[in-house]
Protein backbone atom coordinates (compact mmCIF):
# COMPACT_ATOMS: atom_id res chain seq x y z
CA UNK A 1 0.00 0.00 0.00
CA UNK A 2 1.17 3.68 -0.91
CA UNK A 3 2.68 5.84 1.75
CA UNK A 4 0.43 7.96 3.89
CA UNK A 5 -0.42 11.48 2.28
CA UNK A 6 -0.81 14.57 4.06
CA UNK A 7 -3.12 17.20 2.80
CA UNK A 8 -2.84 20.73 4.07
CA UNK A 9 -5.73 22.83 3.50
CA UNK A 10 -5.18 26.85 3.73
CA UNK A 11 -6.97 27.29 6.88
CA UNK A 12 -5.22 24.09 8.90
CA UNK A 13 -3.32 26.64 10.86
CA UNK A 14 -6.92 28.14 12.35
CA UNK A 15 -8.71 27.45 15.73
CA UNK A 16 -9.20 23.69 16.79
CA UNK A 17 -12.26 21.77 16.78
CA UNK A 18 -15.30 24.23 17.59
CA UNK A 19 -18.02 23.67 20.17
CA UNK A 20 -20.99 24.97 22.03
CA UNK A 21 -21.83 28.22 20.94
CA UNK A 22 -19.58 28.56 18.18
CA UNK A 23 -20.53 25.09 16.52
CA UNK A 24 -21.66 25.91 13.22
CA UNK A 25 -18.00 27.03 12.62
CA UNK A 26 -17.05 23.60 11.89
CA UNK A 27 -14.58 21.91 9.53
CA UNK A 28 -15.96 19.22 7.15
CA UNK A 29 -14.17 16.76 5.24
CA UNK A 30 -16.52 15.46 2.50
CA UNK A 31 -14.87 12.46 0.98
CA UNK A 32 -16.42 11.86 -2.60
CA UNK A 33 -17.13 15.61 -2.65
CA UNK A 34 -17.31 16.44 -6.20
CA UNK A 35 -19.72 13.77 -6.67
CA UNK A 36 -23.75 14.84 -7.00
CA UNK A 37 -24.79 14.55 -3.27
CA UNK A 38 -21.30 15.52 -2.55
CA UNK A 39 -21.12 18.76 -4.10
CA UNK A 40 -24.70 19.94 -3.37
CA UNK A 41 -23.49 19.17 0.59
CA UNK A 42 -20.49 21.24 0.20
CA UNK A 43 -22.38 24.70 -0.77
CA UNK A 44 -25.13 24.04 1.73
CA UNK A 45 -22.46 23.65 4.52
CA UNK A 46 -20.46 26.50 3.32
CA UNK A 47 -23.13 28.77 2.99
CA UNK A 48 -23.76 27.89 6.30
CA UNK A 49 -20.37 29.42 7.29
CA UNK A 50 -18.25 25.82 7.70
CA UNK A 51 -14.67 25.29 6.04
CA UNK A 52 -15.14 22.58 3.64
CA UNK A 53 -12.35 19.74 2.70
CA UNK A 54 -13.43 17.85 -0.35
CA UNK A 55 -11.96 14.52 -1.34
CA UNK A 56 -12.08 12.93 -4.51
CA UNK A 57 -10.55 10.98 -7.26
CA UNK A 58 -13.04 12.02 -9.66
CA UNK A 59 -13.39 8.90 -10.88
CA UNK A 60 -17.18 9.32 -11.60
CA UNK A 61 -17.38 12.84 -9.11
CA UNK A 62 -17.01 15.89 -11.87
CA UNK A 63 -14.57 18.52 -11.42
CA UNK A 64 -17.64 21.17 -12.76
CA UNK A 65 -19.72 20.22 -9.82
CA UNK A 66 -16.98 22.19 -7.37
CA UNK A 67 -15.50 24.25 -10.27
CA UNK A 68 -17.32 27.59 -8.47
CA UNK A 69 -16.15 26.51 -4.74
CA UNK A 70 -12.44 26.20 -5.83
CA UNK A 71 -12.14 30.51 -5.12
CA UNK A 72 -14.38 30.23 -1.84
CA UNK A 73 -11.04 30.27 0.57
CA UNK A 74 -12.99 28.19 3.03
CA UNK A 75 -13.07 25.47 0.67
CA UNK A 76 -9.98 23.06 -0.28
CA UNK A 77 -9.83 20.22 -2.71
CA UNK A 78 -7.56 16.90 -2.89
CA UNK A 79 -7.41 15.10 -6.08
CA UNK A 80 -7.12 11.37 -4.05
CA UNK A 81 -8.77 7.96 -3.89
CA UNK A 82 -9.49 7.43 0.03
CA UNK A 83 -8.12 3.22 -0.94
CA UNK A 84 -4.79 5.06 -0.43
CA UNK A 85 -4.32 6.18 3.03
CA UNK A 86 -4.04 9.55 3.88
CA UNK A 87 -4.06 12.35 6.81
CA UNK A 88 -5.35 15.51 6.87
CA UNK A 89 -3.30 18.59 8.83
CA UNK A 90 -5.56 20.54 11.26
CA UNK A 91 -9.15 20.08 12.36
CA UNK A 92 -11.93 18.19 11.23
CA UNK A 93 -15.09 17.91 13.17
CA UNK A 94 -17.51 16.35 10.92
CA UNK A 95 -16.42 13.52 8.54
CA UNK A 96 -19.84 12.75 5.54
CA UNK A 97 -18.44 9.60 3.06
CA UNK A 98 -20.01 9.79 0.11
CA UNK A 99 -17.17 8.28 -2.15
CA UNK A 100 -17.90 5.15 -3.92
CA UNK A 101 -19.93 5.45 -7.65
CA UNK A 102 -23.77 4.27 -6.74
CA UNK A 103 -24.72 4.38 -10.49
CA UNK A 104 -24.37 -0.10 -11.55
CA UNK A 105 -22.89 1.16 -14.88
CA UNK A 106 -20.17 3.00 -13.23
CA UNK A 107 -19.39 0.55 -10.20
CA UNK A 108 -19.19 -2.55 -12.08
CA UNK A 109 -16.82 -1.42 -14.53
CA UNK A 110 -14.14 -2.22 -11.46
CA UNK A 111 -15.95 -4.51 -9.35
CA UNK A 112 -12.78 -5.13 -7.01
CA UNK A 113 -12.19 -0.85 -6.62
CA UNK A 114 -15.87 -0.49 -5.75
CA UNK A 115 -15.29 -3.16 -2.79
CA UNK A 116 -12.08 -1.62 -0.95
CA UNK A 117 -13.47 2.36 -2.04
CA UNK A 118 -16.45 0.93 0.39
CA UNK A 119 -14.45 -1.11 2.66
CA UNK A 120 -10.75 0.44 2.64
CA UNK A 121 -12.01 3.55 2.07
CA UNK A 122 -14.55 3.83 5.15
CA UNK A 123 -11.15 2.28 7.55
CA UNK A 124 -8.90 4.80 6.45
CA UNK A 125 -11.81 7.63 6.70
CA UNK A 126 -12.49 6.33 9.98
CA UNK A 127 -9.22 6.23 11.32
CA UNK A 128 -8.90 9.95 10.71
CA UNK A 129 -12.20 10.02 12.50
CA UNK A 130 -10.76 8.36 15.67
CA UNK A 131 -7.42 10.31 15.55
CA UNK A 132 -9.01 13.58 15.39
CA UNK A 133 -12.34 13.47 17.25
CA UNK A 134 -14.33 13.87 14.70
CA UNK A 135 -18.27 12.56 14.21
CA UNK A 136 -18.38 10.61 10.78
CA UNK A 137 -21.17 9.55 8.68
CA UNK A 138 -21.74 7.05 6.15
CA UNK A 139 -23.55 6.94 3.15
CA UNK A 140 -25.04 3.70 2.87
CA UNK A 141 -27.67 2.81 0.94
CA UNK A 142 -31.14 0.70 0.09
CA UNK A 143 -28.88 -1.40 -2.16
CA UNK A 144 -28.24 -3.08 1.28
CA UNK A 145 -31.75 -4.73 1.10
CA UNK A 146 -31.29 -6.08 -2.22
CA UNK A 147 -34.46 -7.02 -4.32
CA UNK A 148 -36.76 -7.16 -0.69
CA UNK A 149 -39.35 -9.77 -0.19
CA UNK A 150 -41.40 -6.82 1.67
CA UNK A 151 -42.85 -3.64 1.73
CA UNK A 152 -41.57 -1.25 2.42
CA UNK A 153 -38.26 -1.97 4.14
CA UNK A 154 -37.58 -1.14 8.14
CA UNK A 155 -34.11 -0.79 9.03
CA UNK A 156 -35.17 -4.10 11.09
CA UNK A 157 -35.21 -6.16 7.20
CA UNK A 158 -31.79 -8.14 6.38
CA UNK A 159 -32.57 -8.10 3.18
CA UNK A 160 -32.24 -10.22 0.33
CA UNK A 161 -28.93 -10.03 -1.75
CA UNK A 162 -27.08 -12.28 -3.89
CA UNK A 163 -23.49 -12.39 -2.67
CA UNK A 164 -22.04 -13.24 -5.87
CA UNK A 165 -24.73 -11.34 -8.45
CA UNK A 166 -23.25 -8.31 -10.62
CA UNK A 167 -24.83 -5.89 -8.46
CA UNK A 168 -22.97 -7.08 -5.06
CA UNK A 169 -19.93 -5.50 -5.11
CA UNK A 170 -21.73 -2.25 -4.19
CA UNK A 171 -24.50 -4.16 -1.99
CA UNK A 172 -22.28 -6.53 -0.02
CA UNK A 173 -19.42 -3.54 0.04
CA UNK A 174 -22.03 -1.15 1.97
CA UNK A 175 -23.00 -3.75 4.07
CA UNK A 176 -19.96 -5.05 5.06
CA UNK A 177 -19.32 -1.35 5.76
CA UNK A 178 -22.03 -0.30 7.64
CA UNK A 179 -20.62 -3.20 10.04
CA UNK A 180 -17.24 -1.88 10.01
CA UNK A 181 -18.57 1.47 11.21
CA UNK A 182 -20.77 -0.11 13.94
CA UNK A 183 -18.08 -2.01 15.33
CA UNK A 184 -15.83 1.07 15.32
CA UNK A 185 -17.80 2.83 18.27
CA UNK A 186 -18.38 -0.29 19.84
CA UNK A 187 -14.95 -1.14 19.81
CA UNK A 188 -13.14 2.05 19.86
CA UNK A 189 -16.23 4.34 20.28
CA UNK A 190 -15.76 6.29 17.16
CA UNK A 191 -18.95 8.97 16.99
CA UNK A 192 -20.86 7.18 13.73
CA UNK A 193 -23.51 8.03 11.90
CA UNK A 194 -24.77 5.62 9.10
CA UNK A 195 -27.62 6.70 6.57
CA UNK A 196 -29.41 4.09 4.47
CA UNK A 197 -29.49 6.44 1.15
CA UNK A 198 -33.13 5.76 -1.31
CA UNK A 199 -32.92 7.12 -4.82
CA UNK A 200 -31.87 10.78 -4.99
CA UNK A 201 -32.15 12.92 -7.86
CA UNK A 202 -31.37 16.72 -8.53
CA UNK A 203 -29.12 19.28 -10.32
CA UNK A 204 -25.56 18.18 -10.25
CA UNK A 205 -26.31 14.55 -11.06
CA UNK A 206 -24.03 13.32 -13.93
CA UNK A 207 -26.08 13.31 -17.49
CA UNK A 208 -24.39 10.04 -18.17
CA UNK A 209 -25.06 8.90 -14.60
CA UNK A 210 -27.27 5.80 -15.83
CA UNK A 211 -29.73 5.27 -13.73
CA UNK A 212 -33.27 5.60 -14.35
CA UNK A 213 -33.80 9.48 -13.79
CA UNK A 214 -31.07 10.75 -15.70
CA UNK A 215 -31.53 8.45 -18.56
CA UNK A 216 -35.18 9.22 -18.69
CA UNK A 217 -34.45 13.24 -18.42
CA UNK A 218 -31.55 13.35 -20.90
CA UNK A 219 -33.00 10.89 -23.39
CA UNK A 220 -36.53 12.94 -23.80
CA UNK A 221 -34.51 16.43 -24.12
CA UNK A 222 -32.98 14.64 -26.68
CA UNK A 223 -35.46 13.24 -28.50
CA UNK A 224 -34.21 9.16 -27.49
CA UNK A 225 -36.32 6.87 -27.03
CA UNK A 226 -36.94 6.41 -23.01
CA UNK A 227 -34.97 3.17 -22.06
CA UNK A 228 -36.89 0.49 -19.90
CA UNK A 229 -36.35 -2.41 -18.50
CA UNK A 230 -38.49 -4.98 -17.61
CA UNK A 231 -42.17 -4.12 -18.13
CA UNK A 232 -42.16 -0.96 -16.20
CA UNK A 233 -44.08 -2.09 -13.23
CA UNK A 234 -41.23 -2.11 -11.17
CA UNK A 235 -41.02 0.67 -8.74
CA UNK A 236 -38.47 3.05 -7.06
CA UNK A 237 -39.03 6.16 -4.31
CA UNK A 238 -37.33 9.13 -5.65
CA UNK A 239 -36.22 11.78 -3.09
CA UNK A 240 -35.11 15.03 -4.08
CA UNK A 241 -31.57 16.49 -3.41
CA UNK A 242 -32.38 19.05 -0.46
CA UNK A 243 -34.52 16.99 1.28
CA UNK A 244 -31.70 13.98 1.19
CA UNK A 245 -29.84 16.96 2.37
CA UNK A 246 -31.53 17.98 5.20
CA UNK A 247 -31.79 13.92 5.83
CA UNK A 248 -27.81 14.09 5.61
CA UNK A 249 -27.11 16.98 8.21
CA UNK A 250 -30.18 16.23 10.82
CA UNK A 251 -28.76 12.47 11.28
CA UNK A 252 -24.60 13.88 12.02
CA UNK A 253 -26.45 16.49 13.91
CA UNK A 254 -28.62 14.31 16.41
CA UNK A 255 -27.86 14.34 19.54
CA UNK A 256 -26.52 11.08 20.77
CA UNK A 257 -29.26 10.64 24.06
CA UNK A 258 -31.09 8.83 21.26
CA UNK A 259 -29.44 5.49 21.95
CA UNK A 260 -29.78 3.95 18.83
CA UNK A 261 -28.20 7.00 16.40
CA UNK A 262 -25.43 4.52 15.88
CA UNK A 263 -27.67 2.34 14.44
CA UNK A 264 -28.43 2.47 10.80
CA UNK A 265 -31.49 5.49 9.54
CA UNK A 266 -33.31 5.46 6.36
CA UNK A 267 -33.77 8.39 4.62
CA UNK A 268 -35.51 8.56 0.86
CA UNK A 269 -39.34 9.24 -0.07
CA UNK A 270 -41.58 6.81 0.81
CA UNK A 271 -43.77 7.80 -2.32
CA UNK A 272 -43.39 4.54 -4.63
CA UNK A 273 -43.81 5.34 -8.53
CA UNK A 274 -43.39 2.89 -11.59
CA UNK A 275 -40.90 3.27 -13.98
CA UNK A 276 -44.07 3.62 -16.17
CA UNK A 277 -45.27 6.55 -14.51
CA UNK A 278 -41.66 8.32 -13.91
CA UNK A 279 -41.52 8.14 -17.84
CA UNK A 280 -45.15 9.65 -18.19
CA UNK A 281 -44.37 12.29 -15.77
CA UNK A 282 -41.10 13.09 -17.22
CA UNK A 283 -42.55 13.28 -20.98
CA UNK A 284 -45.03 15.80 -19.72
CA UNK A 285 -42.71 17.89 -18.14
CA UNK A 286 -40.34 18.04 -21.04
CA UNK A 287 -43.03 17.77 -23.79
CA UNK A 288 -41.21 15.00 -25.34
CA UNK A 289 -43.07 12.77 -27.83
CA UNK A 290 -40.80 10.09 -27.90
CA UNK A 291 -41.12 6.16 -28.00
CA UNK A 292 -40.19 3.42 -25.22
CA UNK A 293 -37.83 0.94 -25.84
CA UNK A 294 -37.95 -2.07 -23.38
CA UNK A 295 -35.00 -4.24 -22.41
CA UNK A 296 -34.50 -7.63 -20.40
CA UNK A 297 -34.29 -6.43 -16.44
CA UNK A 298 -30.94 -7.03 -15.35
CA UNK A 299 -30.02 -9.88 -13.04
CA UNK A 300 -30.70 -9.38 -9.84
CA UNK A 301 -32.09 -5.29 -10.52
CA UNK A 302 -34.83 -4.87 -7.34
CA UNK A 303 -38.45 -5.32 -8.56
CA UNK A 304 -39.75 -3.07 -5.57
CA UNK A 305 -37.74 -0.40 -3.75
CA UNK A 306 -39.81 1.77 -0.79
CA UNK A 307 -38.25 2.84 2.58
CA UNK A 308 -40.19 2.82 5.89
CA UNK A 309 -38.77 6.05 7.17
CA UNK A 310 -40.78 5.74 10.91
CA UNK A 311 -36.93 5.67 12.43
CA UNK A 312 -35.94 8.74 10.68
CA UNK A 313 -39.35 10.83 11.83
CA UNK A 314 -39.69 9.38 15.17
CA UNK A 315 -35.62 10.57 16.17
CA UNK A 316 -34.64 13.34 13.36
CA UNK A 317 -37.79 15.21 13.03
CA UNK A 318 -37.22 14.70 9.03
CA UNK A 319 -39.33 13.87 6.26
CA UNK A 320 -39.31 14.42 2.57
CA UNK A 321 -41.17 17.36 1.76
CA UNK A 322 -40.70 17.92 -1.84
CA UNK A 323 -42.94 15.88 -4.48
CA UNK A 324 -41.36 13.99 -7.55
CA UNK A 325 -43.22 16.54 -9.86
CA UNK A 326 -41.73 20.09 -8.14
CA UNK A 327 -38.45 18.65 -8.00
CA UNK A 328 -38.32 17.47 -11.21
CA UNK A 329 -38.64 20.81 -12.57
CA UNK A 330 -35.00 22.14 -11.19
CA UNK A 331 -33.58 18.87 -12.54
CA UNK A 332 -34.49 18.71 -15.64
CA UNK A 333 -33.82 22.57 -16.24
CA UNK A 334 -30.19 21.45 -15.06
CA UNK A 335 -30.00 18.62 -17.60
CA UNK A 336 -31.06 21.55 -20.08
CA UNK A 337 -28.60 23.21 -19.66
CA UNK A 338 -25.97 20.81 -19.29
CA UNK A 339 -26.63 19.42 -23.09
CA UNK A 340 -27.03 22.68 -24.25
CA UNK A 341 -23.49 23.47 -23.02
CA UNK A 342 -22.25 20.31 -24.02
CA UNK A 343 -23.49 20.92 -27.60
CA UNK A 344 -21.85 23.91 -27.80
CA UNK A 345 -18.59 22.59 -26.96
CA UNK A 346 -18.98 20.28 -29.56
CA UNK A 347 -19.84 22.86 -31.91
CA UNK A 348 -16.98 25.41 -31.19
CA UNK A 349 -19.09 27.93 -29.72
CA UNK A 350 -18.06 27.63 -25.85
């Protein structure tokens, strides 16, 4: 393994870890930070007045997502994969990873990185964690229940995943994860949070991201046929970036008298929608008259996917509050604009 890196950001030299009244002066590493949740995290918490560190190997994070942070001198970025251990010089009080792709194109093309970015990755983030006091979240996600037998799924359901299916070295990576970060406080008592993530969607997602709201999005505004698999009856719960956001920030926020906050928290919509219906609602907000092609469902791709978010109500206070149809507005005025740029790059005219 490589030899430890140290990253200095400009404002190491400042104050040590904050508390009490002066909290919200905090300093956040955000590993996978240029990704989409990533990246909408970092502004929120800087506009919020915390320094932000931002980690990533922008492997499928995108350097335009922080492009406007880099001159914001309370934000520093470290080209790095987190599989290669590193250190950080000053602070850090909050710790959110988000690094490891979540889209199946992206994360099977190296099955054996996606495993140690979840697994190496989240022991080398948490040993910072440990060495410098800091609370640390994980983004986990509702891959972890596989393609559930029930409806919709408690953090209580073990779920149903095939170990050795195309799909599990991001499944059976988050899982074995979400175990490495519970043992951690109850071995060492690292501060952990770990959020079970549902279907997000939002500006800043990747156009060529490949999952279902992208694809659908892009290929209307550009006058593809919507891709679906399966017959369409299969269903997902989309939640919309800000509210994942607030989600994000309430859970490493709690206060630990709850004494299960350790334990894992859902957070997504619990509004269920078919694939059918995503592509109606998406060809009425873009106006598209465009066919449906329909593919084979890939081995092992959930037919049902709904989170029972009682856990996250009963000790957050949070639920969802934005429907699929208001936030698909924002997002598809992103992907808009993102193709219209792109085509005029292509064209010469950028």
């Amino acid at each position: 393994m490589s030899a430890e890196k140290q990253f200095v950001p400009p404002f190491a030299s400042g104050a040590g870890a904050l508390s009490g009244a002066s909290a919200h002066r905090r300093t956040v590493l955000i590993a996978g930070g240029a990704g989409f949740i990533g990246s909408n995290l970092a502004r929120r918490l800087l506009a919020q007045g915390d320094r932000v560190i931002c980690i990533d190997n922008l492997e499928t994070g995108r350097s335009a997502n922080i492009e406007g942070l880099i001159p914001n001198p309370d934000f520093a970025f470290f080209l790095h994969d987190i599989v290669e251990p590193f250190t950080v010089k000053g602070p850090v009080d909050r710790i959110y990873n988000l690094a490891c792709p979540a889209s199946p194109p992206k994360y099977q093309r190296d099955p054996v990185h996606t495993l140690k970015t979840s697994f190496i990755g989240g022991l080398n983030l948490l040993s910072i964690a440990e060495k410098k006091h800091a609370r640390i979240l994980q983004s986990s996600t509702s891959e972890v229940y596989g393609d559930p037998d029930i409806s919709p799924q408690p953090e209580s359901y073990r779920g149903l995943v095939n170990t050795v299916g195309p799909r599990a070295c991001y499944d059976e990576g988050k899982r074995a994860t979400e175990t490495l970060f519970y043992e951690s406080h109850r071995q060492s008592h690292v501060d952990v949070r770990i959020a079970r993530i549902f279907n997000t969607y939002g500006p800043r997602m990747d156009p060529e991201d490949g999952r279902v709201v992208s694809n659908f999005v892009v290929q209307a505004l550009t006058g593809q046929p919507l891709t679906i698999y399966g017959d369409g009856t299969q269903t997902r719960s989309f939640c919309y970036i800000e509210d994942m956001l607030d989600g994000l920030t309430a859970l490493m926020e709690a206060d630990e008298v709850e004494p299960t906050i350790f334990d894992p928290v859902n957070l997504g919509n619990p509004h269920e929608f078919t694939m059918l219906e995503l592509a109606d609602l998406v060809q009425d907000l873009t106006g598209a008259k465009v066919k449906r092609d329909f593919h084979p469902l890939p081995k092992d791709d959930p037919l049902q996917r709904r989170p029972d978010i009682t856990r996250a109500k009963t000790i957050l206070g949070w639920e969802p509050k934005v429907p699929l149809h208001d936030g698909l507005i924002p997002t598809i005025e992103y992907f808009r604009d993102e193709i219209e740029m792109a085509q005029q790059k292509i064209g010469g005219v950028a």
